[in-house]
C-alpha atoms as a PDB file:
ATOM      1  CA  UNK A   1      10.045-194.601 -13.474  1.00  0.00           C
ATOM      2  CA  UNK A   2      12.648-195.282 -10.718  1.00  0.00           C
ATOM      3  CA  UNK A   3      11.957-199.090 -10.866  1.00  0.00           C
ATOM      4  CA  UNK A   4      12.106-199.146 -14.425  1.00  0.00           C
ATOM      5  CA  UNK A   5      15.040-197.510 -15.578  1.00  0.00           C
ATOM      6  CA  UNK A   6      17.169-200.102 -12.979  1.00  0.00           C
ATOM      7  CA  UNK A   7      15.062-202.959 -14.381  1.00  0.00           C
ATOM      8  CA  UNK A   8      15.961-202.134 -18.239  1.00  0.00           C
ATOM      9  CA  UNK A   9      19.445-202.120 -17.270  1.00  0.00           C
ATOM     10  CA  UNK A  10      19.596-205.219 -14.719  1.00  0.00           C
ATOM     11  CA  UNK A  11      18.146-207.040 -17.601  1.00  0.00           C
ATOM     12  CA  UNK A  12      20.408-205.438 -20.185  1.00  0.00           C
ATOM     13  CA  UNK A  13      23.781-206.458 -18.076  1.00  0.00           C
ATOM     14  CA  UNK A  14      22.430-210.147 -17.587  1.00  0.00           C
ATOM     15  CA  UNK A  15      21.948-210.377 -21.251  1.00  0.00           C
ATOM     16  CA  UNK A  16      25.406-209.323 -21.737  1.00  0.00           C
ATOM     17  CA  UNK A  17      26.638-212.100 -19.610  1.00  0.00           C
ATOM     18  CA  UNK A  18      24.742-214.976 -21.554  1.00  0.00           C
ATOM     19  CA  UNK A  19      26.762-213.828 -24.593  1.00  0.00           C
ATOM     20  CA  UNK A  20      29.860-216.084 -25.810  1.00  0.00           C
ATOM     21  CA  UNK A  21      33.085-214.612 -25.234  1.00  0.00           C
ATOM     22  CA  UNK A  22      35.067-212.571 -27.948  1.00  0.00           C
ATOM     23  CA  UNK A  23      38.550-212.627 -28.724  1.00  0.00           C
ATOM     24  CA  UNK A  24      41.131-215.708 -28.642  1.00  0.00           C
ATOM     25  CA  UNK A  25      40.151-217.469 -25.759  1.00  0.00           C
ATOM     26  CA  UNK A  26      35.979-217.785 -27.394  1.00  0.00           C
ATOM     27  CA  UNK A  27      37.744-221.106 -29.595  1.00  0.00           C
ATOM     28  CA  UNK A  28      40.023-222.928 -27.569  1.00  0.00           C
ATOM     29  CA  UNK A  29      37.862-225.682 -26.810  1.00  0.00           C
ATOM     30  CA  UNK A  30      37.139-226.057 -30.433  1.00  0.00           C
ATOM     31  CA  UNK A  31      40.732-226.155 -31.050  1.00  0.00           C
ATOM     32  CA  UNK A  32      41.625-228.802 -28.453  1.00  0.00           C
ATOM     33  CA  UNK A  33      38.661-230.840 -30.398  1.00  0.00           C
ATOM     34  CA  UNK A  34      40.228-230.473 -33.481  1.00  0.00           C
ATOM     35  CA  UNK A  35      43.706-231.418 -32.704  1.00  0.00           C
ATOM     36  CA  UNK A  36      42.941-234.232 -30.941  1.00  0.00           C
ATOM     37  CA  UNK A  37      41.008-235.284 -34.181  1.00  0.00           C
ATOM     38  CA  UNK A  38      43.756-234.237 -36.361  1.00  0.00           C
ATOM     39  CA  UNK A  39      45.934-236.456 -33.968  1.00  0.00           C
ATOM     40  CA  UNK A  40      43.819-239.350 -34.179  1.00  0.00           C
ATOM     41  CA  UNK A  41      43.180-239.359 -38.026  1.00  0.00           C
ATOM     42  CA  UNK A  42      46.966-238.815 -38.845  1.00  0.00           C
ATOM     43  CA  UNK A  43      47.746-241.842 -37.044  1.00  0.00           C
ATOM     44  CA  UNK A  44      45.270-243.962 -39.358  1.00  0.00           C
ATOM     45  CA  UNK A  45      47.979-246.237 -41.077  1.00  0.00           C
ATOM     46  CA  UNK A  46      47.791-249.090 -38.338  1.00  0.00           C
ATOM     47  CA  UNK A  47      48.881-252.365 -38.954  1.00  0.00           C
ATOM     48  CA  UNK A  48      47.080-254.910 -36.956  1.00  0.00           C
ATOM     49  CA  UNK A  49      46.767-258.354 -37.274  1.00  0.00           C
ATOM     50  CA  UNK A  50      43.350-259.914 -37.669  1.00  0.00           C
ATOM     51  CA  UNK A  51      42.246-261.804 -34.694  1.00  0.00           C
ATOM     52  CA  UNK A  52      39.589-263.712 -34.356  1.00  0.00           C
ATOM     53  CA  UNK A  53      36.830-262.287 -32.699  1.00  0.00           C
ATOM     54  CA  UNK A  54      36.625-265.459 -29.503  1.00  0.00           C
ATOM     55  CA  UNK A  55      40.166-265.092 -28.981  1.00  0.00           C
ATOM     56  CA  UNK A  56      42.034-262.521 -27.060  1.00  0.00           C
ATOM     57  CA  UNK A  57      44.296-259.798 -28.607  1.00  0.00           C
ATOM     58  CA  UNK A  58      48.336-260.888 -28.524  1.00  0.00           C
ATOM     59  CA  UNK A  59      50.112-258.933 -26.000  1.00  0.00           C
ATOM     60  CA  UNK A  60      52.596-256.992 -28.954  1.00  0.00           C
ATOM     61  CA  UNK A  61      49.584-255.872 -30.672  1.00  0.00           C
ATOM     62  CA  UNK A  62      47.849-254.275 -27.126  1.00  0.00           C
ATOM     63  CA  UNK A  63      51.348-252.709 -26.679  1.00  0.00           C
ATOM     64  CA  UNK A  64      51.434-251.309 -30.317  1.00  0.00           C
ATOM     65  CA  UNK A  65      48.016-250.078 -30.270  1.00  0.00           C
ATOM     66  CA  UNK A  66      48.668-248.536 -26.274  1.00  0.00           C
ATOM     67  CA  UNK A  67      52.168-246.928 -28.373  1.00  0.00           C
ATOM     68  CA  UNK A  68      49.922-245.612 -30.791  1.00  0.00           C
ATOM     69  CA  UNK A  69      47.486-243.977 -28.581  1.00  0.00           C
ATOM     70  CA  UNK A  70      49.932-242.839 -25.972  1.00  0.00           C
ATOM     71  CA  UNK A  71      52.117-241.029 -29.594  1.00  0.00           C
ATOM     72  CA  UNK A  72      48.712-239.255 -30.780  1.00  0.00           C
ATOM     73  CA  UNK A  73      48.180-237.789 -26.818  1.00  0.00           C
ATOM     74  CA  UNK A  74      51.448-236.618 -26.769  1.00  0.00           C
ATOM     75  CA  UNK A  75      51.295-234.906 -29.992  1.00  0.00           C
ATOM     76  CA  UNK A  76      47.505-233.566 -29.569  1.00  0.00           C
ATOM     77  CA  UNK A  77      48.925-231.914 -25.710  1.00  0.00           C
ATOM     78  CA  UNK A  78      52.201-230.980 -27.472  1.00  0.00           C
ATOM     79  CA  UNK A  79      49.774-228.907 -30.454  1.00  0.00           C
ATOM     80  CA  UNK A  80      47.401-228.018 -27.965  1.00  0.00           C
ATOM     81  CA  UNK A  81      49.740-226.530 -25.655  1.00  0.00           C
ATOM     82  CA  UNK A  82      51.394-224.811 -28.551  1.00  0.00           C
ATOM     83  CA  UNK A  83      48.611-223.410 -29.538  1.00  0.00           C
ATOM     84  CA  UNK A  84      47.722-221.967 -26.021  1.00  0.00           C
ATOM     85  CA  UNK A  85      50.863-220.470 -25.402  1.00  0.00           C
ATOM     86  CA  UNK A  86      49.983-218.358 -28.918  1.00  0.00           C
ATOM     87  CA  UNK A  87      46.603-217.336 -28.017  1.00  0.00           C
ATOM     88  CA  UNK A  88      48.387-216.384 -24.806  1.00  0.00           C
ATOM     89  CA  UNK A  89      51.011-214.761 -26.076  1.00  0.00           C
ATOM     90  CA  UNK A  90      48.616-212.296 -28.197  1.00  0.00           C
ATOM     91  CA  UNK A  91      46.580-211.379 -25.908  1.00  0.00           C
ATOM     92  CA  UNK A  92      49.387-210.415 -23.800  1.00  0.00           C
ATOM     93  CA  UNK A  93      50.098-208.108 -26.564  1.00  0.00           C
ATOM     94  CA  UNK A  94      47.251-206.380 -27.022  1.00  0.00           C
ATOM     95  CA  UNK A  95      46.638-203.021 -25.280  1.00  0.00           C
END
């Protein structure tokens, strides 16, 4: 009985630690997916020239497209980090 009692609860406390976490901080990395996404997809009206697929890109379309992408990271670090300060923020608040 003394080795069993310890045994039910060592296995009860590493069960506990294999669950997901609760609270804000259990969907942050789902968020970050998302807003990249959302960052990505609202960017979708591009207007690139067709190039033909032996030649190489012109250099103002590479720096339109590396405008582009370097606009949607700011604004997907800009909404995640907005969005981390707020998850932050309440569970600062809470008791």
């Amino acid at each position: 009985m003394r080795i069993f009692i310890p045994a039910v609860l060592l296995t009860a406390l590493l069960g506990m630690t294999g669950c997901e976490p609760e609270g804000p901080a259990r969907d942050i990395g789902d968020n970050i997916d998302q807003v990249l996404d959302n960052a990505v997809s609202s960017s979708a009206p591009q207007q690139y020239e067709t190039v033909a697929p032996t030649s190489a890109p012109e250099p103002e379309v590479i720096e339109q497209q590396k405008e582009q992408l370097q606009h949607a990271a700011e604004e997907a670090s800009q909404e995640a980090q907005e969005r981390l300060d707020e998850i932050l923020e309440n569970t600062l608040e809470q008791p």
